[in-house]
C-alpha atoms as a PDB file:
ATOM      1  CA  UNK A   1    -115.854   6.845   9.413  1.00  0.00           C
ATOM      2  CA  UNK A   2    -119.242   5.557   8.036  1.00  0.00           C
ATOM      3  CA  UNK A   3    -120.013   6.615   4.115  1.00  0.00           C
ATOM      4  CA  UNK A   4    -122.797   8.772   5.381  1.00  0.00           C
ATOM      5  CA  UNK A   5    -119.362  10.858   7.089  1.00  0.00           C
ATOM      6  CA  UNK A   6    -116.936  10.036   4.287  1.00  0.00           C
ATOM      7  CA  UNK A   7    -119.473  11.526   2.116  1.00  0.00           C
ATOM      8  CA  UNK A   8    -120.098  14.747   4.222  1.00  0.00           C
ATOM      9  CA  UNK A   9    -116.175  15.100   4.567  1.00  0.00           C
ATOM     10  CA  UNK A  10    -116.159  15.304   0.752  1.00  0.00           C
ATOM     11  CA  UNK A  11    -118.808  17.728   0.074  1.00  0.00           C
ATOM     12  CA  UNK A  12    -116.964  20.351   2.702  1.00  0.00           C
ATOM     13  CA  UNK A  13    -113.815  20.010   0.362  1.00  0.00           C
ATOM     14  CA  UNK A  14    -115.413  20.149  -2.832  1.00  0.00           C
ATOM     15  CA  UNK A  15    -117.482  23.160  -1.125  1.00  0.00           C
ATOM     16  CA  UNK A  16    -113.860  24.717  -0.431  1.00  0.00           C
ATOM     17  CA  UNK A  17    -112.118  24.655  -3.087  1.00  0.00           C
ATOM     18  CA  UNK A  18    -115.829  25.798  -5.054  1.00  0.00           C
ATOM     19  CA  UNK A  19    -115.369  29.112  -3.227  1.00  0.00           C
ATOM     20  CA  UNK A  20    -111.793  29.662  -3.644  1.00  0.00           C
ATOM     21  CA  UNK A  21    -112.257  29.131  -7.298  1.00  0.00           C
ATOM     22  CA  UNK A  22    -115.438  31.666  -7.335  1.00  0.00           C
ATOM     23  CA  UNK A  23    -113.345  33.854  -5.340  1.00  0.00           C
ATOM     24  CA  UNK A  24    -109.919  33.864  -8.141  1.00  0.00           C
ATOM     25  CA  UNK A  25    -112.447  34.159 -10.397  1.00  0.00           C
ATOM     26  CA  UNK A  26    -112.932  37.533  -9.479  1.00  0.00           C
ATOM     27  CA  UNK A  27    -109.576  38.846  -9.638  1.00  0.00           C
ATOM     28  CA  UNK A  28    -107.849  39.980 -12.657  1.00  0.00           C
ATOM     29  CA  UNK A  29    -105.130  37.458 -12.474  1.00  0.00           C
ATOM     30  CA  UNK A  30    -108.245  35.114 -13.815  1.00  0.00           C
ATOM     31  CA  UNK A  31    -106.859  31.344 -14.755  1.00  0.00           C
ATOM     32  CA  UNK A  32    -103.380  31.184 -13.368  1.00  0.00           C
ATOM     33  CA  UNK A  33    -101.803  29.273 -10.824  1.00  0.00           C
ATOM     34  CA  UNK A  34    -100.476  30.120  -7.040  1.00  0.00           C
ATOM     35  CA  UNK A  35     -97.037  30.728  -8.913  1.00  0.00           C
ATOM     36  CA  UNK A  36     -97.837  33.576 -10.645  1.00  0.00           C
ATOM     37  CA  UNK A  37    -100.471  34.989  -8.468  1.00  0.00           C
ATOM     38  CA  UNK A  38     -97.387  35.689  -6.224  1.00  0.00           C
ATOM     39  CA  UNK A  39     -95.104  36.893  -8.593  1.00  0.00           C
ATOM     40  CA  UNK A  40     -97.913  40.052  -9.023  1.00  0.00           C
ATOM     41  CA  UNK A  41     -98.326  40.529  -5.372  1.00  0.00           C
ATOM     42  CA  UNK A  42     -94.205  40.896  -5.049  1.00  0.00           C
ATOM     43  CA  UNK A  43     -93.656  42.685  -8.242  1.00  0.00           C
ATOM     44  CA  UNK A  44     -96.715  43.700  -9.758  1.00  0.00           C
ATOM     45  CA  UNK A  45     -95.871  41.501 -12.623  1.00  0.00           C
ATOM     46  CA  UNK A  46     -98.908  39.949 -14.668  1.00  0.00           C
ATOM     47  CA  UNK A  47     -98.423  36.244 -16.381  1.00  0.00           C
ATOM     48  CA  UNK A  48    -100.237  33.787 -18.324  1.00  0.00           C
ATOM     49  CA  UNK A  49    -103.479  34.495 -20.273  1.00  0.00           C
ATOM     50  CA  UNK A  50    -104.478  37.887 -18.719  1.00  0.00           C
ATOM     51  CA  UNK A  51    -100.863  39.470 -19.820  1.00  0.00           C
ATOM     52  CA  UNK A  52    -101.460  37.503 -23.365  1.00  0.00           C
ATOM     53  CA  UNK A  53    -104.821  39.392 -23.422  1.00  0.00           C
ATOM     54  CA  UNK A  54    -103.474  42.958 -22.308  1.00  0.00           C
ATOM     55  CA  UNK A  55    -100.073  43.033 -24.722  1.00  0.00           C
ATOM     56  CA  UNK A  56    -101.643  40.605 -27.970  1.00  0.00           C
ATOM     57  CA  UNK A  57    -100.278  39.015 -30.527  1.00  0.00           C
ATOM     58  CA  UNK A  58     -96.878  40.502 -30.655  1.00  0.00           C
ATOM     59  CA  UNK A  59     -95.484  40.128 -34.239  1.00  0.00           C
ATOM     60  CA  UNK A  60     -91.535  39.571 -35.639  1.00  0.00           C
ATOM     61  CA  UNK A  61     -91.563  44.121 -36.494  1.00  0.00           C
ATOM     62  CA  UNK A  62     -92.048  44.781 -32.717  1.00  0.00           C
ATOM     63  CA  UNK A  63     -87.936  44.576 -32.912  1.00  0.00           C
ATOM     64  CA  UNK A  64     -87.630  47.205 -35.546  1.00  0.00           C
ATOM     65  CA  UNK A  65     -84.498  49.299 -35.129  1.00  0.00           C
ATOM     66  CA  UNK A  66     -84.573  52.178 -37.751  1.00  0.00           C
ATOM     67  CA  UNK A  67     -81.812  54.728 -38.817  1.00  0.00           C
ATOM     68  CA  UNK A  68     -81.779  57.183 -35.783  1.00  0.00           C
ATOM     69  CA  UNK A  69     -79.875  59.565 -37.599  1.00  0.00           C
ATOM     70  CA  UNK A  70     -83.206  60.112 -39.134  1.00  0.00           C
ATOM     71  CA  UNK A  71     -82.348  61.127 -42.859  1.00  0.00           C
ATOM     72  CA  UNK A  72     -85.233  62.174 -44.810  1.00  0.00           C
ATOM     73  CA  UNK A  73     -87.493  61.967 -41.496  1.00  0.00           C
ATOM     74  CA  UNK A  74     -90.118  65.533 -41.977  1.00  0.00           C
ATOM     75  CA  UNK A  75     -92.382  67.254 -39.655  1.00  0.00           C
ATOM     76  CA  UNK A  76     -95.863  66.832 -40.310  1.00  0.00           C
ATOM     77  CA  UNK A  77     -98.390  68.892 -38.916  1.00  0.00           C
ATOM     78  CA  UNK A  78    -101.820  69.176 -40.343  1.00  0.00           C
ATOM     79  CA  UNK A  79    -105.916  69.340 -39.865  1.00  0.00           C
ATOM     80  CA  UNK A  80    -107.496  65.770 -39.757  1.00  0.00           C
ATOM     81  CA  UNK A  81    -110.516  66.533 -41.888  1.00  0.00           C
ATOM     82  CA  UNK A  82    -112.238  62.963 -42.610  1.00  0.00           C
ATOM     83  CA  UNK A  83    -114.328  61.824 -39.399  1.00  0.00           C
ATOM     84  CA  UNK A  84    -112.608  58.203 -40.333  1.00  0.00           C
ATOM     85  CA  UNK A  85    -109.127  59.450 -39.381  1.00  0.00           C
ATOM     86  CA  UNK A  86    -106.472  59.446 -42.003  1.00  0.00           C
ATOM     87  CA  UNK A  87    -103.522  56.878 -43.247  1.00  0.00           C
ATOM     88  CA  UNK A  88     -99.851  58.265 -43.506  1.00  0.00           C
ATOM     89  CA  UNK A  89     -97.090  56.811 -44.952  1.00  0.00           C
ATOM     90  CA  UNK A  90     -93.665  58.228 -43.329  1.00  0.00           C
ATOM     91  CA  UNK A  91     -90.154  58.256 -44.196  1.00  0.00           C
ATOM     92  CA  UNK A  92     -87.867  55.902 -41.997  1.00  0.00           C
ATOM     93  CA  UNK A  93     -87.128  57.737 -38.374  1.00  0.00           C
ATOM     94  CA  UNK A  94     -87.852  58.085 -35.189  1.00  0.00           C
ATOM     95  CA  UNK A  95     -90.818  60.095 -34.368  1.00  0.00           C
ATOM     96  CA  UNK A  96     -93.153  61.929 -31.623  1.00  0.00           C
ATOM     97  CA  UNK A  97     -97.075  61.857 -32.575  1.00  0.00           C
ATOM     98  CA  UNK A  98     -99.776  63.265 -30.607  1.00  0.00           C
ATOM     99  CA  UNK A  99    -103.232  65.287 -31.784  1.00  0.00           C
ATOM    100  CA  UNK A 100    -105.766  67.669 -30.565  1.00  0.00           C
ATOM    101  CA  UNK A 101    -107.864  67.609 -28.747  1.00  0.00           C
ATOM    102  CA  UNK A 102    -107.729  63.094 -28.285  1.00  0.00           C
ATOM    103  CA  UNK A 103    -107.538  59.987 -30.340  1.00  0.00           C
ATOM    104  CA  UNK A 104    -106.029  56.952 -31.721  1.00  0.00           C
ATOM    105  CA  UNK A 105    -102.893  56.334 -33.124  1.00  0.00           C
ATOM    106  CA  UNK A 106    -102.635  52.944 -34.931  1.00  0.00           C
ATOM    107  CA  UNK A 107     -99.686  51.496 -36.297  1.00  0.00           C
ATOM    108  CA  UNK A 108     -99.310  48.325 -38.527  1.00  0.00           C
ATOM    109  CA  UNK A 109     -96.237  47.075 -40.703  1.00  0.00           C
ATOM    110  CA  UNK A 110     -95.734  46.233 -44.042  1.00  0.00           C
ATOM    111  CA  UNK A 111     -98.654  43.075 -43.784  1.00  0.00           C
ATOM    112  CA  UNK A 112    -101.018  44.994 -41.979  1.00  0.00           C
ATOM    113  CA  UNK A 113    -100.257  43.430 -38.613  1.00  0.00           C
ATOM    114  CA  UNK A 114    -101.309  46.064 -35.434  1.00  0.00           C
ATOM    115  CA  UNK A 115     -98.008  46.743 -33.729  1.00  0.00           C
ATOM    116  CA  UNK A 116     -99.086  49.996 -31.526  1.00  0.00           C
ATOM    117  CA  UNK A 117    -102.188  51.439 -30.850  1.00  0.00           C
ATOM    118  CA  UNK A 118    -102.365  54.547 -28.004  1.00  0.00           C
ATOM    119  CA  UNK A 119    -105.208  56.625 -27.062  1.00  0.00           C
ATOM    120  CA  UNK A 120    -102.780  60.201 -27.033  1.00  0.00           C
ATOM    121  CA  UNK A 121    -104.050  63.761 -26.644  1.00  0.00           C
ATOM    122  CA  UNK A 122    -104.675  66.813 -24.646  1.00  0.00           C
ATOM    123  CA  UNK A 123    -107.579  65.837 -22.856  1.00  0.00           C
ATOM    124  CA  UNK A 124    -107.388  61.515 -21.911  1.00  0.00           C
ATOM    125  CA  UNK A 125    -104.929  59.223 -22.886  1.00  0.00           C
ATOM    126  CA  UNK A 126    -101.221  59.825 -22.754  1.00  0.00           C
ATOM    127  CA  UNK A 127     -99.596  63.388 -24.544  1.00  0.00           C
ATOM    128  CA  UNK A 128     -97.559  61.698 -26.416  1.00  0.00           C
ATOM    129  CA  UNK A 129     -96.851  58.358 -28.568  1.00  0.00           C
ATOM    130  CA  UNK A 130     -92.814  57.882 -29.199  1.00  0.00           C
ATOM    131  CA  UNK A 131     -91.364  55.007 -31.757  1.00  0.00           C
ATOM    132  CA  UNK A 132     -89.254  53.929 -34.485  1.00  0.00           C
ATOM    133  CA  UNK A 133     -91.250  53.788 -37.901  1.00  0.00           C
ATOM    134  CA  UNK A 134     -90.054  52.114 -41.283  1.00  0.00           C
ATOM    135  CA  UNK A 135     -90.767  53.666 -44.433  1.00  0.00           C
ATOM    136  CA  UNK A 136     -92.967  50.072 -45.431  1.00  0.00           C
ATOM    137  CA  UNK A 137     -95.387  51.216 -41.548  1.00  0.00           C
ATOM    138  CA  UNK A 138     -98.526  52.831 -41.758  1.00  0.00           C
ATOM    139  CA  UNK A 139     -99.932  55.276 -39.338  1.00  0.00           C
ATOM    140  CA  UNK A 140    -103.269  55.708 -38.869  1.00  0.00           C
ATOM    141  CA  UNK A 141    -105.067  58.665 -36.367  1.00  0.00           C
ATOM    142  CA  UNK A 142    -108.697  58.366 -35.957  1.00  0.00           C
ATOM    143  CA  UNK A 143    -111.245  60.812 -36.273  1.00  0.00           C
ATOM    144  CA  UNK A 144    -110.664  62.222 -32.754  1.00  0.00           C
ATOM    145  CA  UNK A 145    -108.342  64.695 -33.855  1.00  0.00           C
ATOM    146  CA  UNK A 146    -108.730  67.937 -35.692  1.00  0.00           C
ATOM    147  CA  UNK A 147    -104.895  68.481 -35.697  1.00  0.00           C
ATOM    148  CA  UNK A 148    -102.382  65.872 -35.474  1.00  0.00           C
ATOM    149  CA  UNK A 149     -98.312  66.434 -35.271  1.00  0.00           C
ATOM    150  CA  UNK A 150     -95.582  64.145 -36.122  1.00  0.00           C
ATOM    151  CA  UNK A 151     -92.291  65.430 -35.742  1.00  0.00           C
ATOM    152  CA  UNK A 152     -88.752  63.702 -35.695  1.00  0.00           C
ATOM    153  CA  UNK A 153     -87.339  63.285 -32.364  1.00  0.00           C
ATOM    154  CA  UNK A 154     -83.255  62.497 -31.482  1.00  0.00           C
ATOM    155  CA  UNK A 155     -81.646  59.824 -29.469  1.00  0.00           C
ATOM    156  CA  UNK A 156     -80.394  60.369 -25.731  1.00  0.00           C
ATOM    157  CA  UNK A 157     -80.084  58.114 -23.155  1.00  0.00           C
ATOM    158  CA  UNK A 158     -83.053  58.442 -20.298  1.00  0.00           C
ATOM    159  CA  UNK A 159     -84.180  56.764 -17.435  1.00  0.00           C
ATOM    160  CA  UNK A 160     -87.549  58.441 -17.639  1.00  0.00           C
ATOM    161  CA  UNK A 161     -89.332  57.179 -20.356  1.00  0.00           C
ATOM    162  CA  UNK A 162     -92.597  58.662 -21.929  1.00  0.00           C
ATOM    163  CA  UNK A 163     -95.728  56.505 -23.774  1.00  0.00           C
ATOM    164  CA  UNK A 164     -93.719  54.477 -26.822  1.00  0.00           C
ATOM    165  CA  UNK A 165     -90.934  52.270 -27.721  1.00  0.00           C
ATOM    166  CA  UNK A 166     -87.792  52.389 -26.684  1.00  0.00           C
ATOM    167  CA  UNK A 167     -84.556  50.180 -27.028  1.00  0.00           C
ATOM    168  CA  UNK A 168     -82.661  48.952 -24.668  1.00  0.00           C
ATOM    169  CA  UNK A 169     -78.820  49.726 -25.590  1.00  0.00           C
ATOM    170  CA  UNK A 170     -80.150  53.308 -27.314  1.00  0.00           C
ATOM    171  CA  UNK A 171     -82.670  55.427 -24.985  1.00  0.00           C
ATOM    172  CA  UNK A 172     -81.884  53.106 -21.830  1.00  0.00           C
ATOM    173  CA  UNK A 173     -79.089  51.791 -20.384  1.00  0.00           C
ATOM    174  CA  UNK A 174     -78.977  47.898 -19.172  1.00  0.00           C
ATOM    175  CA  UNK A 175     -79.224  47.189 -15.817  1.00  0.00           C
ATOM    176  CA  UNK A 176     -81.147  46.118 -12.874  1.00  0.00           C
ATOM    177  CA  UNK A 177     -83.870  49.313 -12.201  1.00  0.00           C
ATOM    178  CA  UNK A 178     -86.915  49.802  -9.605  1.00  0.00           C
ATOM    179  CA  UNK A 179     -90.057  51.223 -12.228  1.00  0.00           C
ATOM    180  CA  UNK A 180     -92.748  53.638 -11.238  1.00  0.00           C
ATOM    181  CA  UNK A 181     -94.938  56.292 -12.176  1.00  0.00           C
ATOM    182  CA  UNK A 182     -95.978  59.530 -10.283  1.00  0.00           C
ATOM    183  CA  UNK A 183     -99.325  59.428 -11.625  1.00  0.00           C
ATOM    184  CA  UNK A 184    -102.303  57.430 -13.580  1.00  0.00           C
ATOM    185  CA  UNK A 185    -102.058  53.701 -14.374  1.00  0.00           C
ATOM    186  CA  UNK A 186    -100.788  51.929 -17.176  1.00  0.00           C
ATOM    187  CA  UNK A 187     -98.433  48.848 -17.968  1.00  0.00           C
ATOM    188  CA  UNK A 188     -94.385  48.413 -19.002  1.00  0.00           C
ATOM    189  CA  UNK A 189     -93.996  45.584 -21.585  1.00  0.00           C
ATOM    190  CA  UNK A 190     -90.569  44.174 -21.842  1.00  0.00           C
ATOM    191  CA  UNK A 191     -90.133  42.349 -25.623  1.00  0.00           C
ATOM    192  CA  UNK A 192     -86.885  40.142 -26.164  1.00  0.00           C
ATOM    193  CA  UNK A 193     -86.706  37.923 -29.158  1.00  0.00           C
ATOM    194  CA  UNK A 194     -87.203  34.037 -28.500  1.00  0.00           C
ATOM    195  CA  UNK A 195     -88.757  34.841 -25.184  1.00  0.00           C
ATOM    196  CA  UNK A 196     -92.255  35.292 -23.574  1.00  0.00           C
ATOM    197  CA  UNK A 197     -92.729  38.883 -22.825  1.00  0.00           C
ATOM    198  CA  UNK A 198     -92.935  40.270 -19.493  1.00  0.00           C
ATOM    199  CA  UNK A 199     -95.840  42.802 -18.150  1.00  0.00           C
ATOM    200  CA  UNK A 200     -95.600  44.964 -15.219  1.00  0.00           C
ATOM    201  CA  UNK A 201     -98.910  46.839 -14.070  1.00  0.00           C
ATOM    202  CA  UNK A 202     -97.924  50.584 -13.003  1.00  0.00           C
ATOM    203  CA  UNK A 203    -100.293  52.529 -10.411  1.00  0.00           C
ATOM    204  CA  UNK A 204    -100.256  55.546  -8.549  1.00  0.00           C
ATOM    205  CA  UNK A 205    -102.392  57.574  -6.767  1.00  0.00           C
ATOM    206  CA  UNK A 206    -105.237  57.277  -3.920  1.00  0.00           C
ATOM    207  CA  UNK A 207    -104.162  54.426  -1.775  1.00  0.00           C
ATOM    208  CA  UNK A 208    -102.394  52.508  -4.521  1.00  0.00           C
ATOM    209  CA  UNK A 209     -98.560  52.955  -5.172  1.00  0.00           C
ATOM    210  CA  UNK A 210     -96.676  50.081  -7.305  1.00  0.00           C
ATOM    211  CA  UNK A 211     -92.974  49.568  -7.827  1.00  0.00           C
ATOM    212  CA  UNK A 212     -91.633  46.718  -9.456  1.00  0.00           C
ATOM    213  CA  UNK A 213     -87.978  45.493  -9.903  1.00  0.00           C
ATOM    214  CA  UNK A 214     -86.593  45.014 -13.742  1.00  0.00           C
ATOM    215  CA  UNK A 215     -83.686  43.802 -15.438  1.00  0.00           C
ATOM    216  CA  UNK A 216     -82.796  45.715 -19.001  1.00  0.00           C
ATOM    217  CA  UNK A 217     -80.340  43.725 -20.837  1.00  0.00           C
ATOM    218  CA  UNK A 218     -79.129  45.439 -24.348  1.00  0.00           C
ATOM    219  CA  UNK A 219     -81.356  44.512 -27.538  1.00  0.00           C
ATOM    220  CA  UNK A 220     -84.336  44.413 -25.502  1.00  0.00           C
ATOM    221  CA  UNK A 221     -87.410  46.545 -26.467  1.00  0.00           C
ATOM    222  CA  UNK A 222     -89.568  48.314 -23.562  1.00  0.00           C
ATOM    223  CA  UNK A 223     -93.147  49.319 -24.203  1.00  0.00           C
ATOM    224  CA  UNK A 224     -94.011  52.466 -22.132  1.00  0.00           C
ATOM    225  CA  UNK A 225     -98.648  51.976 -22.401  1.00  0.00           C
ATOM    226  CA  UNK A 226    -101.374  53.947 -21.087  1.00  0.00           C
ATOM    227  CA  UNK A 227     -99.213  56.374 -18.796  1.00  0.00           C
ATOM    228  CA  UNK A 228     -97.638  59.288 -19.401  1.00  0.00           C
ATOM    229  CA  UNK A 229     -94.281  58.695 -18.019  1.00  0.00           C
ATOM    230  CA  UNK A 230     -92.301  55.724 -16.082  1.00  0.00           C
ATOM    231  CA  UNK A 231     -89.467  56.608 -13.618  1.00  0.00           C
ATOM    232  CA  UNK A 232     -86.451  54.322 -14.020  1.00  0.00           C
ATOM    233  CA  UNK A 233     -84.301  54.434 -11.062  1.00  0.00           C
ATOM    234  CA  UNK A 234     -80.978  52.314 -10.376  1.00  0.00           C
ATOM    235  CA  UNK A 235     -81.696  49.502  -7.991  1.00  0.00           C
ATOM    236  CA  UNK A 236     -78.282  50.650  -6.200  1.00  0.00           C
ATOM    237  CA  UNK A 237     -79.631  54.105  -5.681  1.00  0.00           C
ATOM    238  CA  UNK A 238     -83.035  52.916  -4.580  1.00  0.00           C
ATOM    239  CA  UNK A 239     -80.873  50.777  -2.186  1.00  0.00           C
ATOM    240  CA  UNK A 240     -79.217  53.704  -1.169  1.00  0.00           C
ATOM    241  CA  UNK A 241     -76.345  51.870  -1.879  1.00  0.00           C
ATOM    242  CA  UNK A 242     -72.949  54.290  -1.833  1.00  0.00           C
END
């Protein structure tokens, strides 16, 4: 082959692997590798810099176990008056939040750091926000609401889990479960200290339908986001195993 050829050859690969890198960059698995590309079409799981992007920094009060016996946890249940929103401080417990008709719920720990934020409400966003807050959290509801609610909720074990955070060992049992949701789109986080947390993308609807395969092992925290609620079913049952 002349260099005239050898040089042509080159140009056709370079051309190639141009448009295949045009083409990834176009998909929202952006910047990561044949590996992990494949582990979302199997499982719907997303990795690398676009699940880093979609969860954030994920700080040490993420694990936060309170008291579920909830002592000295109170409804509240009030007007939201300032347009900014409004910052509560809450006795330790485990609560349900939502507002009327739709806005934020933000909440930080002791050194400010954003642990949860949720669009809830009646009319977009998920109905409900569910989690474990220490008496040194602070809540914060923007001024989308005109009426928020916070009212101490009790512990039972569920495999259908709602918008929040729930522990693995305490609302969920450990084990090996297929997750989906009968409606909207949203994302299941799964948070285990000393370990890179794992993101599943949820859809349903039209001509998209996702289920992806989990393991729960106790101590783990799962992060139900932008849905309203995630089906949890027993990999044996979706087997149809007897």
């Amino acid at each position: 082959m002349n260099n005239r050829n050898r040089f042509n050859a080159k140009s056709a690969v370079i051309g190639i692997f141009g448009s295949m890198f045009l083409l990834s960059g176009c998909h929202n698995l952006q910047g990561t590798n044949q590996e992990i590309s494949n582990a979302y079409a199997d499982n719907y799981e997303i990795s690398g810099t676009t699940r880093d992007d979609i969860i954030g920094p994920v700080h040490p009060a993420i694990f936060t176990t309170v008291d579920r016996s909830n002592k000295g946890a109170k409804r509240k249940y009030g007007p939201v008056s300032s347009k900014s929103g409004v910052k509560l401080s809450l006795e330790t417990g485990r609560y349900v939040l939502t507002g009327h008709p739709t806005g934020n719920i933000f909440i930080y720990d002791e050194n400010g750091n954003l642990l949860v934020q949720e669009l809830v409400g009646e009319k977009v966003g998920v109905p409900t926000l569910t989690a474990d807050i220490d008496s040194t959290f602070s809540v914060v509801l923007d001024g989308g609401y005109d009426i928020a609610t916070i009212e101490p909720v009790k512990t039972a074990l569920s495999t259908e889990l709602t918008a929040g955070i729930w522990d693995v060992g305490l609302d969920i049992e450990p084990g090996e479960y297929t997750i989906s949701t009968p409606n909207g789109y949203g994302f299941v986080q799964i948070f285990e200290q000393g370990e890179e947390p794992r993101l599943f993308e949820l859809t349903a609807g039209g001509l998209t339908y996702s289920k992806s395969l989990v393991e729960l092992k106790e101590g783990q925290k799962v992060r139900v986001s932008r849905v309203s609620i995630v089906y949890f079913e027993r990999t044996s049952e979706a087997d149809g195993d007897d």
